[in-house]
PDB file of N, CA and C in Angstrom:
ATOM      1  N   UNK A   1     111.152  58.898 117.745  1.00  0.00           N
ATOM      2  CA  UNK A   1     110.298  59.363 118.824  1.00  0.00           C
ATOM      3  C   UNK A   1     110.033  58.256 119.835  1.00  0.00           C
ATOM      4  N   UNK A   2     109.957  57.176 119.476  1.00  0.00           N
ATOM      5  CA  UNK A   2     109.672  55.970 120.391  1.00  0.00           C
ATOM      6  C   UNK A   2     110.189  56.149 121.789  1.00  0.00           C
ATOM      7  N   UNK A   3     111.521  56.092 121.685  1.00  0.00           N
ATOM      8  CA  UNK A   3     112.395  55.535 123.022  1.00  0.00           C
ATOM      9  C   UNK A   3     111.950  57.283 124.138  1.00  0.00           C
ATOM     10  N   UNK A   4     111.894  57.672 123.077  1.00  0.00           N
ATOM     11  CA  UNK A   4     111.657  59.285 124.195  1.00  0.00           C
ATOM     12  C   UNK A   4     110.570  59.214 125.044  1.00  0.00           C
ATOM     13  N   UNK A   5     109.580  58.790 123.864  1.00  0.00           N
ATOM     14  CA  UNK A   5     108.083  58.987 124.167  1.00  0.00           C
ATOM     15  C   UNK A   5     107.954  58.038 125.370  1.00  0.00           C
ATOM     16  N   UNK A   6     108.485  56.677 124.792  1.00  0.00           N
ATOM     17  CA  UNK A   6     108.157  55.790 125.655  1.00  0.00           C
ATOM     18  C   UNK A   6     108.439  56.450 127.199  1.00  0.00           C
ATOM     19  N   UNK A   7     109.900  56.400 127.180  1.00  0.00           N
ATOM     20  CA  UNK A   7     110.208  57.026 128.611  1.00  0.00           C
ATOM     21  C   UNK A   7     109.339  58.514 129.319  1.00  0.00           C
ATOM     22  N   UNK A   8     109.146  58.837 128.764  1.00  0.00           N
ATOM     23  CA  UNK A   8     108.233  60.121 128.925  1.00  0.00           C
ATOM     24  C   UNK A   8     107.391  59.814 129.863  1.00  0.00           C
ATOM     25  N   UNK A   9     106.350  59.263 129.043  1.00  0.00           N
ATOM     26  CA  UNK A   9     104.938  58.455 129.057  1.00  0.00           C
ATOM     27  C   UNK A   9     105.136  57.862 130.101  1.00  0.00           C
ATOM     28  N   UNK A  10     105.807  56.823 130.132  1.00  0.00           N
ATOM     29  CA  UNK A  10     105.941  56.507 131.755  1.00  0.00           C
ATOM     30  C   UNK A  10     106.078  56.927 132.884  1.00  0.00           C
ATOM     31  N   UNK A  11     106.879  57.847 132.822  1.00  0.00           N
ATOM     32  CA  UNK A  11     107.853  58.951 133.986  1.00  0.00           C
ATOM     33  C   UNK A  11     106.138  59.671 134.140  1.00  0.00           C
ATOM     34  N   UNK A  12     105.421  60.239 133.244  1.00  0.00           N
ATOM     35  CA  UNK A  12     104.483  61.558 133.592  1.00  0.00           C
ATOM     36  C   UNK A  12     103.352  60.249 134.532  1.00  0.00           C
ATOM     37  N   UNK A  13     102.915  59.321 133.991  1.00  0.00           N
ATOM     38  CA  UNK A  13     101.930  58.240 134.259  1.00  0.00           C
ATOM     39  C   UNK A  13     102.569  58.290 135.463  1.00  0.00           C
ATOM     40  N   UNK A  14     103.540  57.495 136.242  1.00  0.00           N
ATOM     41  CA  UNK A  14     103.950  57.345 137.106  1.00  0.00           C
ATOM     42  C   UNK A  14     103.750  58.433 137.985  1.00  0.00           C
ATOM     43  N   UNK A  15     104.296  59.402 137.491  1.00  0.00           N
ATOM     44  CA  UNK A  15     104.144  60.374 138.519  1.00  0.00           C
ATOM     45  C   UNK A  15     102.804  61.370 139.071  1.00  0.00           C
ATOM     46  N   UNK A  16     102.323  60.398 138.072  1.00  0.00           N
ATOM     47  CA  UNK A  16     100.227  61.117 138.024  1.00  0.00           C
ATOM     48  C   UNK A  16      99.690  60.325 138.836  1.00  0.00           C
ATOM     49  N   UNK A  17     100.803  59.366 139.383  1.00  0.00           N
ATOM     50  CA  UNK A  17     100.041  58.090 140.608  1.00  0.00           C
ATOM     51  C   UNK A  17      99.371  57.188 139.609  1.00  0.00           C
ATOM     52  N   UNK A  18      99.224  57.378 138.314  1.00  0.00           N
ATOM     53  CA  UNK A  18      98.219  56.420 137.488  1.00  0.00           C
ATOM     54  C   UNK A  18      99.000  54.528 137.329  1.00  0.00           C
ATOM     55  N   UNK A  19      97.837  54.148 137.436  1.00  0.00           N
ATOM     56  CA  UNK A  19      98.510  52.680 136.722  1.00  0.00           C
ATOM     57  C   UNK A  19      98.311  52.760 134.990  1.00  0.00           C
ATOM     58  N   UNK A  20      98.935  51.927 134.320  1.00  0.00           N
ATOM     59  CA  UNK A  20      98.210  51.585 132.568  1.00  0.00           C
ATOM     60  C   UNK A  20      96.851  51.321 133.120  1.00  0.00           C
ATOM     61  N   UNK A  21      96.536  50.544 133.743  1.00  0.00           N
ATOM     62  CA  UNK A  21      94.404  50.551 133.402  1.00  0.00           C
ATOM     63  C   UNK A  21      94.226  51.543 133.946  1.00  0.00           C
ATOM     64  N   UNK A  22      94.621  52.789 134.903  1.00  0.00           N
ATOM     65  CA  UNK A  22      94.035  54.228 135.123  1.00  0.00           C
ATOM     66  C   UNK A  22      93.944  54.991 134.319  1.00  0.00           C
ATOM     67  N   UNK A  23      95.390  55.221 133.156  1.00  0.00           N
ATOM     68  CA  UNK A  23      95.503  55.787 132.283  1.00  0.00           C
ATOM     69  C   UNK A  23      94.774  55.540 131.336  1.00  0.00           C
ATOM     70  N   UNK A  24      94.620  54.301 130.956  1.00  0.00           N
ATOM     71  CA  UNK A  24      93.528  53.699 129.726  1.00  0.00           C
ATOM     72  C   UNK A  24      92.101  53.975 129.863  1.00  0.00           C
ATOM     73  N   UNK A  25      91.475  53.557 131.246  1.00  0.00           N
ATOM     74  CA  UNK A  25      90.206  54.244 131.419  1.00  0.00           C
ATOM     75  C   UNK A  25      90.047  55.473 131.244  1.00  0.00           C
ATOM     76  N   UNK A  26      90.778  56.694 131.895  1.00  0.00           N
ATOM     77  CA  UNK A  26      90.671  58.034 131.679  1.00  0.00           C
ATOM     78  C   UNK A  26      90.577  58.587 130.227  1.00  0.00           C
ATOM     79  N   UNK A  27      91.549  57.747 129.709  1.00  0.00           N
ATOM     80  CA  UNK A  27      91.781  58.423 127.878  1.00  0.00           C
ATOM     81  C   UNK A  27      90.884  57.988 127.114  1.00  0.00           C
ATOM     82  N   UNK A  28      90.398  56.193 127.694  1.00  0.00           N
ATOM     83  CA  UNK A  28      89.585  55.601 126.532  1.00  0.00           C
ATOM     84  C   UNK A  28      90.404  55.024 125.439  1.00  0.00           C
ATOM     85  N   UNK A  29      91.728  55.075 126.103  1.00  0.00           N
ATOM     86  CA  UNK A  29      92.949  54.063 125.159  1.00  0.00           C
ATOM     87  C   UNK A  29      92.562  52.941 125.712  1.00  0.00           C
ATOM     88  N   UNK A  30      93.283  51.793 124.604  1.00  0.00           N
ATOM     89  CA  UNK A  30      93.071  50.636 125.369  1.00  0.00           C
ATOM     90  C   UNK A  30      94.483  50.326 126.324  1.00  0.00           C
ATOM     91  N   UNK A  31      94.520  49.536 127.235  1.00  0.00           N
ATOM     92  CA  UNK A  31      95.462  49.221 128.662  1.00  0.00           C
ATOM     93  C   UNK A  31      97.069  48.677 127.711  1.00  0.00           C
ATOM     94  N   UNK A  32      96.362  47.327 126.650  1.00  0.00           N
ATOM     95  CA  UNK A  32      97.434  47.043 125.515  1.00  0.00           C
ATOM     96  C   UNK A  32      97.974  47.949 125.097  1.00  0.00           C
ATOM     97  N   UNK A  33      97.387  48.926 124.538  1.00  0.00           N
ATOM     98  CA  UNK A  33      97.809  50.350 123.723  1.00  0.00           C
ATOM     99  C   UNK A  33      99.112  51.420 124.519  1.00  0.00           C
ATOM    100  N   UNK A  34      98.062  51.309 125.600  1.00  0.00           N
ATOM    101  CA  UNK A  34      99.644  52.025 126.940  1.00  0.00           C
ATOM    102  C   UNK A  34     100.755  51.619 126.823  1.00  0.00           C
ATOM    103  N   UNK A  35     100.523  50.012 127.275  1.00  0.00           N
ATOM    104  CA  UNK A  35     101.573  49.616 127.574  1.00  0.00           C
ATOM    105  C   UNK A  35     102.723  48.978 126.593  1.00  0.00           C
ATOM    106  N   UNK A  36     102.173  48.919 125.052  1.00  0.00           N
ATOM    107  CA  UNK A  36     103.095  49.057 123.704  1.00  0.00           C
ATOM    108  C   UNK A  36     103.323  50.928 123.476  1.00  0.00           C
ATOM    109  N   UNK A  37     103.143  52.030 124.225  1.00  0.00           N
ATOM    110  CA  UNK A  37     103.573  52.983 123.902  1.00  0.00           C
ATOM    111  C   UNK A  37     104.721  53.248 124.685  1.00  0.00           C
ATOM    112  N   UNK A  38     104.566  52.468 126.270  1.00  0.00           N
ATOM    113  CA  UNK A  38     105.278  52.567 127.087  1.00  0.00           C
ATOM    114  C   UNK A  38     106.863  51.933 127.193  1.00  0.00           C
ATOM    115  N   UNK A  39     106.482  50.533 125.945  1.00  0.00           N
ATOM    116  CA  UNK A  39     107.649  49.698 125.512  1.00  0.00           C
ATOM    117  C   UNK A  39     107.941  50.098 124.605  1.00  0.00           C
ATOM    118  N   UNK A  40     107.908  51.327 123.647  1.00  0.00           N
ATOM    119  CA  UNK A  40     108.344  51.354 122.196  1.00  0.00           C
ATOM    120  C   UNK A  40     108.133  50.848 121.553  1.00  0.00           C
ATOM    121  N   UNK A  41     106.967  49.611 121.688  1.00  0.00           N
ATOM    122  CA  UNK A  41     106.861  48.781 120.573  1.00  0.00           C
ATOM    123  C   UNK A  41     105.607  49.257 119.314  1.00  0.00           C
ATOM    124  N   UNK A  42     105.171  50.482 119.938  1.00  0.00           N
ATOM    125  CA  UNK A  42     104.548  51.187 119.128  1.00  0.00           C
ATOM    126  C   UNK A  42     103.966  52.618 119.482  1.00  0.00           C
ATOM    127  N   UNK A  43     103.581  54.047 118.245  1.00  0.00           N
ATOM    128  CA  UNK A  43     103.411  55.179 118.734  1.00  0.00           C
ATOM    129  C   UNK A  43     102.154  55.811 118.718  1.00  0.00           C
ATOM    130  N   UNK A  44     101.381  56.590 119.231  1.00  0.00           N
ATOM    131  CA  UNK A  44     100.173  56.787 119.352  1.00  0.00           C
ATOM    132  C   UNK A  44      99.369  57.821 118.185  1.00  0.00           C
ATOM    133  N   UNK A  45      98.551  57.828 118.015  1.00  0.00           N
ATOM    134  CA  UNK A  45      97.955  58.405 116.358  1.00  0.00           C
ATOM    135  C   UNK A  45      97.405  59.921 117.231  1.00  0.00           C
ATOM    136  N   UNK A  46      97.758  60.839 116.557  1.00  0.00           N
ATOM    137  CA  UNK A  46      97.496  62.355 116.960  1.00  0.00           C
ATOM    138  C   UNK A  46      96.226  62.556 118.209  1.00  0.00           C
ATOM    139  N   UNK A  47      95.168  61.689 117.306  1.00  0.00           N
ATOM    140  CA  UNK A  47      94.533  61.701 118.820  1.00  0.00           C
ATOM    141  C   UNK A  47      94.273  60.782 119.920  1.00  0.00           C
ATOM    142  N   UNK A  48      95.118  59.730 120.301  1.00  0.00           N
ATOM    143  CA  UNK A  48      95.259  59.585 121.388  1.00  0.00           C
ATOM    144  C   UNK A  48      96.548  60.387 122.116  1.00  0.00           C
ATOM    145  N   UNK A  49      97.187  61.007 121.614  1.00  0.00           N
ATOM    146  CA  UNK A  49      98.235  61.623 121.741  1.00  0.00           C
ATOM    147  C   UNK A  49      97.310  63.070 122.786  1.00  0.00           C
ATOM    148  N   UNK A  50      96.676  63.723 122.003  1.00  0.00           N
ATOM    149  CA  UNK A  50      95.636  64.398 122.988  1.00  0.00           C
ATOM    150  C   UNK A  50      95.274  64.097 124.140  1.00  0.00           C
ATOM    151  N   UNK A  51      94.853  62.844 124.019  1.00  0.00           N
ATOM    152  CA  UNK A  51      93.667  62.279 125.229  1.00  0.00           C
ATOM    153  C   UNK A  51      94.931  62.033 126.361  1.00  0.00           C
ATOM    154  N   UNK A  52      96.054  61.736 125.764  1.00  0.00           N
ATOM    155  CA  UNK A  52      97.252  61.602 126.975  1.00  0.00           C
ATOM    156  C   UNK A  52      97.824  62.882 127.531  1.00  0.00           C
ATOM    157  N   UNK A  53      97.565  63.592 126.683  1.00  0.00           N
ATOM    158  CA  UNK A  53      98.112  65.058 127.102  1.00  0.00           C
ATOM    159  C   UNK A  53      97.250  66.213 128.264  1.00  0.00           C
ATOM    160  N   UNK A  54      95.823  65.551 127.475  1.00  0.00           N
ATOM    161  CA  UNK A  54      94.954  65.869 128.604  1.00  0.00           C
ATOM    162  C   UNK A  54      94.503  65.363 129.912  1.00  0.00           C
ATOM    163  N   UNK A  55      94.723  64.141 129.965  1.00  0.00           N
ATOM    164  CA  UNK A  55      94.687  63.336 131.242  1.00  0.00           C
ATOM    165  C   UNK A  55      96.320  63.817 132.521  1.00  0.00           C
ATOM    166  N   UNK A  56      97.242  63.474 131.581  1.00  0.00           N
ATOM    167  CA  UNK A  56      98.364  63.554 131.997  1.00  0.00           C
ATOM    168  C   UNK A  56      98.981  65.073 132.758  1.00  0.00           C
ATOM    169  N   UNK A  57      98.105  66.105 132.034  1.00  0.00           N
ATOM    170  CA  UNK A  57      98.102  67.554 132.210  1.00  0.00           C
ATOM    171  C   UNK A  57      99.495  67.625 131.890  1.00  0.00           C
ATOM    172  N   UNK A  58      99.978  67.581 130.782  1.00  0.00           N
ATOM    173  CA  UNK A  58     101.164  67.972 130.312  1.00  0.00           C
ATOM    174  C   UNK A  58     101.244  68.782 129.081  1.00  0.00           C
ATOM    175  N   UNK A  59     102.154  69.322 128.214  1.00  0.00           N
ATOM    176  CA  UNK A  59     101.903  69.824 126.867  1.00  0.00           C
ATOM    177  C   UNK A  59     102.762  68.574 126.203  1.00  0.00           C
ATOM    178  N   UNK A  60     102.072  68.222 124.790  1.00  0.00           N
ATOM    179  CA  UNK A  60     102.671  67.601 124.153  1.00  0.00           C
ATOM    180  C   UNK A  60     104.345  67.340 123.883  1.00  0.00           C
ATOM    181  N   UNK A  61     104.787  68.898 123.780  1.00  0.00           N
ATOM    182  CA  UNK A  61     106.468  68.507 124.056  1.00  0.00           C
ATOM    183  C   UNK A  61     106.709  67.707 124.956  1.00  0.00           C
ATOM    184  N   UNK A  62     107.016  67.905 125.936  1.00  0.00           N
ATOM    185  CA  UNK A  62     106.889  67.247 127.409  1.00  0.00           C
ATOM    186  C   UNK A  62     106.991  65.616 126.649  1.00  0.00           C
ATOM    187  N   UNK A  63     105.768  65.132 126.542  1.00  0.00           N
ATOM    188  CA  UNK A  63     105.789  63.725 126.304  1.00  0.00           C
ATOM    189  C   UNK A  63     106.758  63.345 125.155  1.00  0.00           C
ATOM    190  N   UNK A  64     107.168  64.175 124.158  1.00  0.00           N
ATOM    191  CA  UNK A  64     107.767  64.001 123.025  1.00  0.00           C
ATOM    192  C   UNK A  64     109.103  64.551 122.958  1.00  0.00           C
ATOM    193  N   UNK A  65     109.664  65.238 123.677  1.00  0.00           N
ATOM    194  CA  UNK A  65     110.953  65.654 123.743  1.00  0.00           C
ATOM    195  C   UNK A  65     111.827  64.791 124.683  1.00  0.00           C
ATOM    196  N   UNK A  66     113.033  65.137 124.707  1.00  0.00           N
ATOM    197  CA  UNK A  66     114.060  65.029 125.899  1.00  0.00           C
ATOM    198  C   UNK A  66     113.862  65.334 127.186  1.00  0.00           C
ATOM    199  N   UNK A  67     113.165  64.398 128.450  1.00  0.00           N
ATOM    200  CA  UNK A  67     113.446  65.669 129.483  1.00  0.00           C
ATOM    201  C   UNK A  67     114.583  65.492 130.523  1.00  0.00           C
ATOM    202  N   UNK A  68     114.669  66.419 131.263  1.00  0.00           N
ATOM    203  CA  UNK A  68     115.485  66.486 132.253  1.00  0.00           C
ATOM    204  C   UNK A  68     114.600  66.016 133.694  1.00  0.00           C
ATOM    205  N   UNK A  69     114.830  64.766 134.138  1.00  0.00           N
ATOM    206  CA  UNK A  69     113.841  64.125 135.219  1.00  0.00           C
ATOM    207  C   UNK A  69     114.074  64.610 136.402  1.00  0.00           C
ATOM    208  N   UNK A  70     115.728  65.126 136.447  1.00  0.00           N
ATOM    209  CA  UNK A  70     115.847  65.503 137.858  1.00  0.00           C
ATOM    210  C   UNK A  70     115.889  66.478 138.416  1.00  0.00           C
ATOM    211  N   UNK A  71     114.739  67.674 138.044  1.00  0.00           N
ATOM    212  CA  UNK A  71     114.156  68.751 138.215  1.00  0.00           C
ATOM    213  C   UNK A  71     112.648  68.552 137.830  1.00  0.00           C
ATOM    214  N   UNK A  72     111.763  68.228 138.286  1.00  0.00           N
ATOM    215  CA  UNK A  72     110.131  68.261 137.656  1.00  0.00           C
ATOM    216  C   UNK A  72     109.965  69.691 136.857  1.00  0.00           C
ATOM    217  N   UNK A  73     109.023  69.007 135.899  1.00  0.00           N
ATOM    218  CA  UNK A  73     108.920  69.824 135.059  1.00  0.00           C
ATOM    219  C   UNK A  73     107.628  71.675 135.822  1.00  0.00           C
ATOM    220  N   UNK A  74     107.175  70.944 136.557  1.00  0.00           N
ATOM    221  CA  UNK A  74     106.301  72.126 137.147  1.00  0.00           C
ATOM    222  C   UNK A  74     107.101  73.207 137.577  1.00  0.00           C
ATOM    223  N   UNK A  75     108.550  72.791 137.839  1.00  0.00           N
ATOM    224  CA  UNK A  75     109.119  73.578 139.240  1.00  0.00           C
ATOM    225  C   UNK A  75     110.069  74.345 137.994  1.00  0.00           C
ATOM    226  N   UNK A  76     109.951  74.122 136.975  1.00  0.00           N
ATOM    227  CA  UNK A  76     111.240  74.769 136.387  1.00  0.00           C
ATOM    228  C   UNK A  76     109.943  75.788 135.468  1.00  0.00           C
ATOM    229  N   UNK A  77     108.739  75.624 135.419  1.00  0.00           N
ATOM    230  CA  UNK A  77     108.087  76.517 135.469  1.00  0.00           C
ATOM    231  C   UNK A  77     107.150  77.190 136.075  1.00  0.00           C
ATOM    232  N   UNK A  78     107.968  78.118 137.071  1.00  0.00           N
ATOM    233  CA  UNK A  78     108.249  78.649 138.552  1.00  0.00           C
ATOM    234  C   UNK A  78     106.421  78.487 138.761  1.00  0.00           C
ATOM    235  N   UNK A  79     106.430  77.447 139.719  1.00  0.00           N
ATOM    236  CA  UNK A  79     104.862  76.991 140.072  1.00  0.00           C
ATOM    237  C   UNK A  79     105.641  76.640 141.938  1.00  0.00           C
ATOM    238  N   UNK A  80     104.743  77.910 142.390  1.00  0.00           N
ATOM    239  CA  UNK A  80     104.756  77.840 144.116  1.00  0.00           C
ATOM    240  C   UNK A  80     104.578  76.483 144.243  1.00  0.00           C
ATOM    241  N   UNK A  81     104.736  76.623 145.854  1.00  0.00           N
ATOM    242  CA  UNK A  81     104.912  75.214 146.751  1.00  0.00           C
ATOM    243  C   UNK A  81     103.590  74.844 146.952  1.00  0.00           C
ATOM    244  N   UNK A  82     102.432  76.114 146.772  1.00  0.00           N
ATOM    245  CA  UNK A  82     101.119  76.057 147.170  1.00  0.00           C
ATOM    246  C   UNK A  82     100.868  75.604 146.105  1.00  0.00           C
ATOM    247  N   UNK A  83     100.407  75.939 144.891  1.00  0.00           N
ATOM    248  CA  UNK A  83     100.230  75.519 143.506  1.00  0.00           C
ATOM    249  C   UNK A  83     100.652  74.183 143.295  1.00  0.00           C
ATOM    250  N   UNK A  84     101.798  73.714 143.444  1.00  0.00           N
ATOM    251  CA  UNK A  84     102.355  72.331 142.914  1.00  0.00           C
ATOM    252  C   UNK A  84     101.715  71.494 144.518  1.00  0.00           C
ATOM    253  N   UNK A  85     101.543  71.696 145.424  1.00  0.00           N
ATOM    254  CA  UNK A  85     100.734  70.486 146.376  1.00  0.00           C
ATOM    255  C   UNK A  85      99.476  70.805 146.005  1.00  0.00           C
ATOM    256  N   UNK A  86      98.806  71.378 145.621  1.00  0.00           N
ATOM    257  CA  UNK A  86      96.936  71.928 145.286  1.00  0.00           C
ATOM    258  C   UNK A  86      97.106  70.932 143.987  1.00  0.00           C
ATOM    259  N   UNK A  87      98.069  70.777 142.653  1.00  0.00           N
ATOM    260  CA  UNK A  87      97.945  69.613 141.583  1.00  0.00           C
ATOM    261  C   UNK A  87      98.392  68.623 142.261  1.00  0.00           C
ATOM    262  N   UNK A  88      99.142  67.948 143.130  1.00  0.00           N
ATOM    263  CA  UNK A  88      99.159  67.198 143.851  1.00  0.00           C
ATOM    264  C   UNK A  88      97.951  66.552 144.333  1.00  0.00           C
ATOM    265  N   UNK A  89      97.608  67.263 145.276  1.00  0.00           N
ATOM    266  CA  UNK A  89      96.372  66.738 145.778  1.00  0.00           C
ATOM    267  C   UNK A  89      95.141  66.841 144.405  1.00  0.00           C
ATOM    268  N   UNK A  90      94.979  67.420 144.111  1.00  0.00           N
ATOM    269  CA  UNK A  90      93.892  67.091 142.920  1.00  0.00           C
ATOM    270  C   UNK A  90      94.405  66.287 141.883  1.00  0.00           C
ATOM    271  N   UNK A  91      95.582  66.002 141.762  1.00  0.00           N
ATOM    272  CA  UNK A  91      95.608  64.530 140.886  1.00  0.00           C
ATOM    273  C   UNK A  91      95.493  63.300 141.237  1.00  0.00           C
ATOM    274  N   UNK A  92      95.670  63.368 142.917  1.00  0.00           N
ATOM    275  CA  UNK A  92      95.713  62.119 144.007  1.00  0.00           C
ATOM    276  C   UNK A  92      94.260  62.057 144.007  1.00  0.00           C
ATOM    277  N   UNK A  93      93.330  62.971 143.999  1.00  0.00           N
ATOM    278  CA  UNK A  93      92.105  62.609 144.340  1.00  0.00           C
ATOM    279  C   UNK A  93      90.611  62.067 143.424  1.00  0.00           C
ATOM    280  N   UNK A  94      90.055  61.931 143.995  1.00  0.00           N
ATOM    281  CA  UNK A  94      88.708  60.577 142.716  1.00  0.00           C
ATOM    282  C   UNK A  94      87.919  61.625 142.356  1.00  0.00           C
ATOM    283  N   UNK A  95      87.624  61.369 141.387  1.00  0.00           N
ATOM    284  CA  UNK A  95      87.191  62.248 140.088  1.00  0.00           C
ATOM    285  C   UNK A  95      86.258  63.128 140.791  1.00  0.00           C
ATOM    286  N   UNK A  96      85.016  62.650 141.769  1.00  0.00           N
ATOM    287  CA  UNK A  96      84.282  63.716 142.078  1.00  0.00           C
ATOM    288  C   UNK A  96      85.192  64.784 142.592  1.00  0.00           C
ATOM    289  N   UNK A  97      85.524  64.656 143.545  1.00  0.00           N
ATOM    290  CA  UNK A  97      86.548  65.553 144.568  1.00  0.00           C
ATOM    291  C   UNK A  97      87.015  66.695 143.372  1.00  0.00           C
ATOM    292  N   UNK A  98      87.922  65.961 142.408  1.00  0.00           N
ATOM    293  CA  UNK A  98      88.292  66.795 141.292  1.00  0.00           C
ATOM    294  C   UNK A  98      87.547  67.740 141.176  1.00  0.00           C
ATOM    295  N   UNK A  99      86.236  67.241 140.651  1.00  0.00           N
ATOM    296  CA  UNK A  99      84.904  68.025 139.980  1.00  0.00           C
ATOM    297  C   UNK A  99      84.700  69.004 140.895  1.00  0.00           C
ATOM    298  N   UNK A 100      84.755  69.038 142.339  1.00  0.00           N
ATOM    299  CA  UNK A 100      84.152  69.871 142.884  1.00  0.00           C
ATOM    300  C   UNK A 100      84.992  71.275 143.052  1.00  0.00           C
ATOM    301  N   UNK A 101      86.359  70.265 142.806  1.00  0.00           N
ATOM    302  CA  UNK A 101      87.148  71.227 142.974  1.00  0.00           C
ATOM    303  C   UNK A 101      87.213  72.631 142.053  1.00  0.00           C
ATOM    304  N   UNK A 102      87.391  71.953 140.744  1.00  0.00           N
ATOM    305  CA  UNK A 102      87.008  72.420 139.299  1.00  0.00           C
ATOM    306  C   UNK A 102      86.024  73.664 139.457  1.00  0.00           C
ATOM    307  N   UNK A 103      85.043  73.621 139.994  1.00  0.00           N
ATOM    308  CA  UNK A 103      83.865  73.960 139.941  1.00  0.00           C
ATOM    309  C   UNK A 103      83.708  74.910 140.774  1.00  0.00           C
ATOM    310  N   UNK A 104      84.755  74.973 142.251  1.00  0.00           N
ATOM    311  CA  UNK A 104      84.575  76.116 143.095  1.00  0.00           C
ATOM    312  C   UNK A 104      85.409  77.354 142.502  1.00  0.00           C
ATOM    313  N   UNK A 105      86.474  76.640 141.866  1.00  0.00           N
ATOM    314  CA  UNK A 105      87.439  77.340 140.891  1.00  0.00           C
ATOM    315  C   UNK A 105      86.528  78.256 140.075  1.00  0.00           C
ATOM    316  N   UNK A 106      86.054  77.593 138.831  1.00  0.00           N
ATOM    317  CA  UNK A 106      85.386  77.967 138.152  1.00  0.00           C
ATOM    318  C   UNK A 106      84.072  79.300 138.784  1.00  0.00           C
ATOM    319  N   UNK A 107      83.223  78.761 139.811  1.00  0.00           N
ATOM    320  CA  UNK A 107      82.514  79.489 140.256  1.00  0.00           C
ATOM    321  C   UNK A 107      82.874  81.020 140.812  1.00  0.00           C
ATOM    322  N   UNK A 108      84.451  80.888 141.770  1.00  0.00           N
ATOM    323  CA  UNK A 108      85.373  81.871 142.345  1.00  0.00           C
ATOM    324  C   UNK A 108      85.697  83.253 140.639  1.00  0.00           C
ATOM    325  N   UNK A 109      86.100  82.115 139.786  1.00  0.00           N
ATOM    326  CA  UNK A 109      86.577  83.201 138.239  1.00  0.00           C
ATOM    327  C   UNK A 109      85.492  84.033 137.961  1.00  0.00           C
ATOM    328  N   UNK A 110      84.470  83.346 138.055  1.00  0.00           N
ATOM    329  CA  UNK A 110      82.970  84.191 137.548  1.00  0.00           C
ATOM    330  C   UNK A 110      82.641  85.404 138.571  1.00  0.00           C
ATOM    331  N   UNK A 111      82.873  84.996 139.629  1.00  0.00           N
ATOM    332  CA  UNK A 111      82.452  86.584 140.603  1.00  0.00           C
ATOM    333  C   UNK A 111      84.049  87.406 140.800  1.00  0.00           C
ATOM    334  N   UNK A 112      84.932  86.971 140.568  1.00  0.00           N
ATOM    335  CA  UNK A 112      86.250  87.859 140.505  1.00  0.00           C
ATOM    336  C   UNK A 112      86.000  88.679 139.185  1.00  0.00           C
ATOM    337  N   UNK A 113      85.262  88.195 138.479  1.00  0.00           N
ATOM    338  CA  UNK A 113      84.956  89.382 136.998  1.00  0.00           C
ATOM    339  C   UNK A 113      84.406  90.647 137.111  1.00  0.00           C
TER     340      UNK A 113
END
């Protein structure tokens, strides 16, 4: 699993705009910890494996399988142009922004009921 993961892990981080200390703060991994998951020089225990999956917004396969890089993984599961710039921009943006975003979402689901 190493060499996969490793590459994975990087490719999704990278492409989340995150640095290792972004990723580490968000998960509550330590920055060392990233960046020996990121070298193969070691693999992550079930639950930090979570905390990456949830930061990263990926499903665990994803980080643990084979992927194919030169198709993103959003687009091969048919996610509009609107949809994939809306996670775009809410992964580019600082946590409040997120929150608010979250929240108009959330608020919009409750009166669509």
């Amino acid at each position: 699993m190493s060499k996969i993961f490793a590459k994975n892990l990087k490719a999704f981080r990278a492409s989340a705009g995150l640095t290792q200390e972004e990723l580490a703060r968000r998960t509550g991994i330590a920055r060392t910890a990233i960046a020996n998951y990121e070298s193969g020089r070691s693999e992550p225990t079930f639950e930090a494996l979570c905390h990456l999956v949830g930061v990263l917004g990926v499903d665990a396969d994803q980080l643990l399988m084979e992927q194919d890089f030169g198709i993103p993984y959003i687009y091969m599961r048919q996610v509009t142009d609107d949809e994939a710039a809306l996670l775009d921009a809410y992964r580019k943006a600082d946590e409040v922004y997120q929150g608010v975003a979250l929240d108009i979402l959330r608020q919009h689901k409750k009166a669509v009921k």
